[in-house]
Protein backbone atom coordinates (compact mmCIF):
# COMPACT_ATOMS: atom_id res chain seq x y z
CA UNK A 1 125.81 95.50 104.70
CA UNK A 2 127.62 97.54 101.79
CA UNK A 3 130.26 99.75 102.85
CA UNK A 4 127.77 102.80 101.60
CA UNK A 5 125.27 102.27 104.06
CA UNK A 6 128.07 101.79 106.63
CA UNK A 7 129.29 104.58 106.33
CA UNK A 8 125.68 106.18 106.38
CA UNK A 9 124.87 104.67 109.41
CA UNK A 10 128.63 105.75 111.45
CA UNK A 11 127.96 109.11 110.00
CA UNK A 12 123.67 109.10 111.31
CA UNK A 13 125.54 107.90 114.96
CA UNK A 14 128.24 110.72 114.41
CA UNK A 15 125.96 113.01 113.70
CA UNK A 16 123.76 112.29 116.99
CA UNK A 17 126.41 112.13 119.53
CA UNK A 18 129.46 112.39 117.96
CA UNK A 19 130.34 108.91 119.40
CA UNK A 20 129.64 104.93 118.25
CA UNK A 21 125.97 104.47 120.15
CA UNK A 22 124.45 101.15 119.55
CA UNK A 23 121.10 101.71 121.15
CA UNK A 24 118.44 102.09 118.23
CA UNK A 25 115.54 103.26 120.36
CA UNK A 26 118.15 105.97 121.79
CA UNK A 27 118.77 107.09 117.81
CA UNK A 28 115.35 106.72 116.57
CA UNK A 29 114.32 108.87 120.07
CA UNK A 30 116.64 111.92 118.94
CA UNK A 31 115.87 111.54 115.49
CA UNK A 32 113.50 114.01 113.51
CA UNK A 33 111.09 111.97 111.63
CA UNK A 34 107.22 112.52 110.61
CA UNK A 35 105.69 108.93 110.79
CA UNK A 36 104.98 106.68 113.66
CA UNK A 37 106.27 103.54 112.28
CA UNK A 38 106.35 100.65 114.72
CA UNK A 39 109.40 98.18 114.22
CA UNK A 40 108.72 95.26 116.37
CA UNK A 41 110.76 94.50 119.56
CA UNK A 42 109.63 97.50 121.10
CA UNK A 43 111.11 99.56 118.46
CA UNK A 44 109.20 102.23 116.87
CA UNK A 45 109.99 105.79 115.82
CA UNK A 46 108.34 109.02 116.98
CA UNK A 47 106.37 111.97 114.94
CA UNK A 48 108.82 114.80 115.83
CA UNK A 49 105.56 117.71 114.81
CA UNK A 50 103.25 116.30 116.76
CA UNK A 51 103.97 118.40 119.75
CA UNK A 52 104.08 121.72 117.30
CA UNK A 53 101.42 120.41 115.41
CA UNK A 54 98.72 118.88 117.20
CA UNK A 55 96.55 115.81 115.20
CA UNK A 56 99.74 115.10 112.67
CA UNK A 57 100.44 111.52 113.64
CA UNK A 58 96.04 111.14 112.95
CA UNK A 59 96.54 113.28 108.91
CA UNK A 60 99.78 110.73 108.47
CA UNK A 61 98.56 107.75 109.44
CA UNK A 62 95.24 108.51 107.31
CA UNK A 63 97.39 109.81 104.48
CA UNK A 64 99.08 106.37 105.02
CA UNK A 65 95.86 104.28 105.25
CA UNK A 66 94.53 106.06 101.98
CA UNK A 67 97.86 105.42 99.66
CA UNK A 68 98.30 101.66 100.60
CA UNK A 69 95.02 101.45 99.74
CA UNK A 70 95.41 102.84 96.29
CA UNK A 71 98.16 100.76 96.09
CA UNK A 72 96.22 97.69 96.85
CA UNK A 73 93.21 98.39 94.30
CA UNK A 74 95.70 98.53 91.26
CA UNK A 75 97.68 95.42 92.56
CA UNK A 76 95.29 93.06 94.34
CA UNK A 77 97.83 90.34 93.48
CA UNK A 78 100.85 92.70 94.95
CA UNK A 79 104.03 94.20 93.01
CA UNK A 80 105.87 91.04 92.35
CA UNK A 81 107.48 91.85 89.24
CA UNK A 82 107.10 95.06 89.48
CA UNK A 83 109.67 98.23 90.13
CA UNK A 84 108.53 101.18 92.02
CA UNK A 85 109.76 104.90 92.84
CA UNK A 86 109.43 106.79 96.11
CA UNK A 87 109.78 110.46 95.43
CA UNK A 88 110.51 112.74 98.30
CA UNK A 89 110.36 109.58 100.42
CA UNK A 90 111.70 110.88 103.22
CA UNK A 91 112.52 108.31 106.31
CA UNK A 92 111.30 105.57 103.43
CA UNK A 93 108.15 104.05 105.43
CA UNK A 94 106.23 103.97 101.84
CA UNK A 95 108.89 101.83 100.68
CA UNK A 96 108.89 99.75 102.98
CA UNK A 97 105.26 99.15 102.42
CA UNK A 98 105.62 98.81 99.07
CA UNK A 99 108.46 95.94 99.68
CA UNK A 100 106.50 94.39 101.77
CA UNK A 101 104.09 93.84 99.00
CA UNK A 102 107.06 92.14 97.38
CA UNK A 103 107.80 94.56 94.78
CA UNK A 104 111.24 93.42 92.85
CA UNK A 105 113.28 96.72 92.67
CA UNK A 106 112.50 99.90 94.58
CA UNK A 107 113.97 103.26 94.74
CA UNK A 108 113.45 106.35 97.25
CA UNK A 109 115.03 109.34 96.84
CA UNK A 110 115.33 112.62 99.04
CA UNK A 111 116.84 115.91 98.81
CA UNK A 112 117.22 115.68 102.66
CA UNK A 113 120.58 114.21 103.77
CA UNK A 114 119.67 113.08 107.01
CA UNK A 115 116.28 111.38 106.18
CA UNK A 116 118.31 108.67 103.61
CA UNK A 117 120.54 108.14 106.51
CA UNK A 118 117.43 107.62 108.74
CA UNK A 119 116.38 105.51 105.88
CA UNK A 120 119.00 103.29 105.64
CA UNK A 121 119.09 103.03 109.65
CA UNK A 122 115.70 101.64 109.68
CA UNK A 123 116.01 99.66 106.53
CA UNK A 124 118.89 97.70 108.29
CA UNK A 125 116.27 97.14 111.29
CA UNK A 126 113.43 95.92 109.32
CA UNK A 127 116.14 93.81 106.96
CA UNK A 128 116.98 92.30 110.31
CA UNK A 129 113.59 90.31 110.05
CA UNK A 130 112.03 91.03 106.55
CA UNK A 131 114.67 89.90 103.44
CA UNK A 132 112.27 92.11 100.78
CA UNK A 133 113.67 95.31 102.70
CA UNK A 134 117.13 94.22 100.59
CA UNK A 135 115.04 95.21 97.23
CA UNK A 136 114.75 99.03 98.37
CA UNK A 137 118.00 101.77 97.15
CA UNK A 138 117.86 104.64 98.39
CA UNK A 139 119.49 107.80 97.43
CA UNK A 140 119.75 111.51 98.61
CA UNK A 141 118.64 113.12 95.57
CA UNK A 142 116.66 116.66 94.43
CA UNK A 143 113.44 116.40 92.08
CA UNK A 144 115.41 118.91 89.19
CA UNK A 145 118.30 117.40 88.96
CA UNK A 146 118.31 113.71 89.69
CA UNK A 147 118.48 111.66 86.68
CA UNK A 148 117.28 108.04 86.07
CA UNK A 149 119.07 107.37 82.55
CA UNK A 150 117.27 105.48 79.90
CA UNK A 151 114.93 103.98 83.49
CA UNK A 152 110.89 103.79 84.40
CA UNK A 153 109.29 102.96 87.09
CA UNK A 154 105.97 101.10 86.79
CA UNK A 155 104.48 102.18 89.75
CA UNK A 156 105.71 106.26 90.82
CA UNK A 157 104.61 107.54 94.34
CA UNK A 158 104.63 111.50 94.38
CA UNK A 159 103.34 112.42 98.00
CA UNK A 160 103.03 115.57 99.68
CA UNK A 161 105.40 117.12 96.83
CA UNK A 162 103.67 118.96 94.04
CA UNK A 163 102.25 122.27 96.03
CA UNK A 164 106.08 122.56 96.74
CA UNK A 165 107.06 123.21 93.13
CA UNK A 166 106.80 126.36 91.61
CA UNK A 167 106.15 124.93 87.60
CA UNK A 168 103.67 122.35 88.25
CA UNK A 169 103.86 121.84 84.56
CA UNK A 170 107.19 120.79 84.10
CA UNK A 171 107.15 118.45 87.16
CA UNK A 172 104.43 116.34 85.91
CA UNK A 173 106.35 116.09 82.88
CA UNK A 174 109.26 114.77 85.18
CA UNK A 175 106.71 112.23 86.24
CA UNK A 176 105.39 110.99 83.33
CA UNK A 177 109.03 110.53 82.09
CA UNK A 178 109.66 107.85 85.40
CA UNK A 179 106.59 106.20 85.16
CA UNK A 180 105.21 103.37 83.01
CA UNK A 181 102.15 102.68 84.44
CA UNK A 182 100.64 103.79 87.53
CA UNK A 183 101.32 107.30 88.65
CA UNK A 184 99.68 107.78 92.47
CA UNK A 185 99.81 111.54 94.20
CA UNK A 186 98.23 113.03 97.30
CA UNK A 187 98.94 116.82 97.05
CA UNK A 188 97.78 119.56 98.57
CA UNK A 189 95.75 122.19 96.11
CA UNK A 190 93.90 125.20 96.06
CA UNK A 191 89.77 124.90 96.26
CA UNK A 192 89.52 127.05 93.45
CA UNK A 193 87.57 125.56 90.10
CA UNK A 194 89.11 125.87 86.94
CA UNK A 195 92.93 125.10 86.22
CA UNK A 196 94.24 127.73 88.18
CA UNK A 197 96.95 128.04 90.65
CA UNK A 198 98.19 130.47 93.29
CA UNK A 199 101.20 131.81 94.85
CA UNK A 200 101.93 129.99 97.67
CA UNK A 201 101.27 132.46 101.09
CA UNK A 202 102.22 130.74 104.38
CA UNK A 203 99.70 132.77 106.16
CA UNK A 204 96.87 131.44 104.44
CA UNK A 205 98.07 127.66 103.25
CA UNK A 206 98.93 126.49 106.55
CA UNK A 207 100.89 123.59 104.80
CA UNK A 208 103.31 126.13 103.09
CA UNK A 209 106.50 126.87 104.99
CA UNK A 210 107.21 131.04 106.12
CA UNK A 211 110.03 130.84 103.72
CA UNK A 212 108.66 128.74 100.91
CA UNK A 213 108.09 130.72 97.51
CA UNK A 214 106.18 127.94 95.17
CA UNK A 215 102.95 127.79 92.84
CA UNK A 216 100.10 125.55 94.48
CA UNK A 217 97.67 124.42 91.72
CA UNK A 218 93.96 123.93 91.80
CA UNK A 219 92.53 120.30 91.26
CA UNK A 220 91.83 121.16 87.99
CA UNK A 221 95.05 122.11 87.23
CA UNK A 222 96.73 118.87 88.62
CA UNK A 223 94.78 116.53 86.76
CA UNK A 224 95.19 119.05 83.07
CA UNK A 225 98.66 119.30 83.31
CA UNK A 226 98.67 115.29 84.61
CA UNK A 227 96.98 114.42 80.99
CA UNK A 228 99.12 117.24 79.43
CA UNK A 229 102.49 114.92 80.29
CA UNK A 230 101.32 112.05 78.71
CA UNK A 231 99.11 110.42 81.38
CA UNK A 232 95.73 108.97 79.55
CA UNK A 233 93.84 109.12 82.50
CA UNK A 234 93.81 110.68 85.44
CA UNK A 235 91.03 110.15 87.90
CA UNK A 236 90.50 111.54 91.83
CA UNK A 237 90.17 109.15 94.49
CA UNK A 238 88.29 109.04 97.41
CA UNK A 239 88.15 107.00 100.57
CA UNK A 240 85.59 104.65 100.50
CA UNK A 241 82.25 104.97 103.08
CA UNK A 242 83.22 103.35 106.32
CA UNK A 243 86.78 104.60 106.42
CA UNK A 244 86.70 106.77 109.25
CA UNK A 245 90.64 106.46 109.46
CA UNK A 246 90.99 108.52 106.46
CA UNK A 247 87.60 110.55 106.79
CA UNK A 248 89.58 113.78 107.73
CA UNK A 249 90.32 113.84 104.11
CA UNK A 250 86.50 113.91 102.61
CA UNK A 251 85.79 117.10 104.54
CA UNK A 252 88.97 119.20 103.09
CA UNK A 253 88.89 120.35 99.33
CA UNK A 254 92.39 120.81 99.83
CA UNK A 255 93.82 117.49 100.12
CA UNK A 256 93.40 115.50 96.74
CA UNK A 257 94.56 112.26 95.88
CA UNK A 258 94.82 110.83 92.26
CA UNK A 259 95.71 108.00 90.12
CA UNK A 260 97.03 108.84 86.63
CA UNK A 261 97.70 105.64 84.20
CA UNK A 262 99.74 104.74 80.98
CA UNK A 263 98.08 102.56 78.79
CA UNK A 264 101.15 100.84 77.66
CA UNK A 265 102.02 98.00 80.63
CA UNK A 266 105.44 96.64 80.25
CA UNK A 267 108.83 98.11 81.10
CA UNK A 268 112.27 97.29 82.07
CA UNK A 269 113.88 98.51 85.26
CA UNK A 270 117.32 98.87 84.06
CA UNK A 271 120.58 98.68 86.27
């Protein structure tokens, strides 16, 4: 282990007791974290909103179901060879996914200091048992400002993110500058037709925080300012018939997932 994530991991024990504790259930117990994510040896984390928010751990293991799916259908063979970016990847259980489909390089980034701790925490537990955990970096980082010099991605996750932006616009411009080929995005959006967005309002957009000010676009306007960046084609997906894991999704025009390609195929994942 680097002396980085060390020092990430004293500081994520620091931070919980102020002491060395060397229990990992006891840290992943009193550690905030939205996905169930089970880590063998009795080891598994804990939704912290499911008590606030009744039927979360159901929408994020569907939302879960319904991306690694996506995932799958573009790379049957897997991501060997391939580099990937997590956006907003909070606790980094997408990346782990997407390692364990053996992608070469992989990067997840987060604004939120304490979920890349948690994030190196459990990549050192999965490591423990699964090598391709080694091919994930991640960094605390915020969607404006971080930088990926003269880098793309061929395969760019962007989940749960967009409705929190307030230019819609110039962030899937941001994405289309990280991604080579396959762009995939589950978003929350307006029912509105048209492209057309609207001021975010906590009271009626129950997935808006009370002090979040942002612009939450209409499906239209995701997938026209998608082909706007540079995207050649964008296209909704749904979950197939049969999939009643992720059928909480088909009866709410406000969830949307898409997959937006490059027609070009080959790219270099710089150092």
């Amino acid at each position: 282990m680097n002396s980085t994530k060390r020092s990430m991991l004293q500081n994520l024990r620091q931070w919980l007791y102020g002491v060395r504790h060397d229990d990992p259930q006891t840290v992943l117990d009193n550690f905030q974290c939205f996905y169930e994510l089970d880590l063998g040896d009795g080891l598994k984390t804990t939704d912290s909103l499911q008590k606030d928010h009744p039927g979360h751990v159901e929408f994020t293991n569907a939302k879960f179901a319904c991306v690694m799916q996506m995932v799958d259908e573009e790379y049957p063979d897997g991501l060997k060879g391939k580099s990937c970016l997590d956006i907003a990847c909070n606790c980094g259980v997408y990346s782990f996914a997407l390692a364990e489909r053996s992608m070469d390089r992989g990067l997840g980034f987060d604004s939120t200091t304490l979920w890349i701790q948690l994030a190196h925490y459990l990549q050192h537990l999965k490591g423990k048992k699964d090598s391709r955990m080694a091919a994930i970096d991640f960094r605390i980082g915020d969607f404006y400002s971080v930088s990926f010099p003269e880098e793309m991605f061929d395969v760019t996750l962007c989940l749960g993110f967009l409705y929190h932006t307030n230019d819609v616009l110039a962030a899937c411009q941001r994405l289309s500058d990280w991604t080579g080929e396959t762009l995939i995005i589950q978003t929350r959006v307006i029912a509105d037709e048209g492209p057309v967005a609207r001021l975010s309002d906590p009271e009626t957009q129950e997935f808006i925080d009370d002090d979040e000010f942002s612009i939450v676009p209409s499906k239209d306007m995701v997938i026209a300012c998608m082909k706007r960046a540079g995207f050649h084609t964008v296209k909704e997906w749904l979950p197939a018939d049969g999939n009643d894991e992720a059928g909480i999704f088909l009866s709410d025009p406000t969830n949307l997932f898409l997959i937006a390609r490059k027609n070009h195929k080959k790219f270099t994942y710089l150092d």
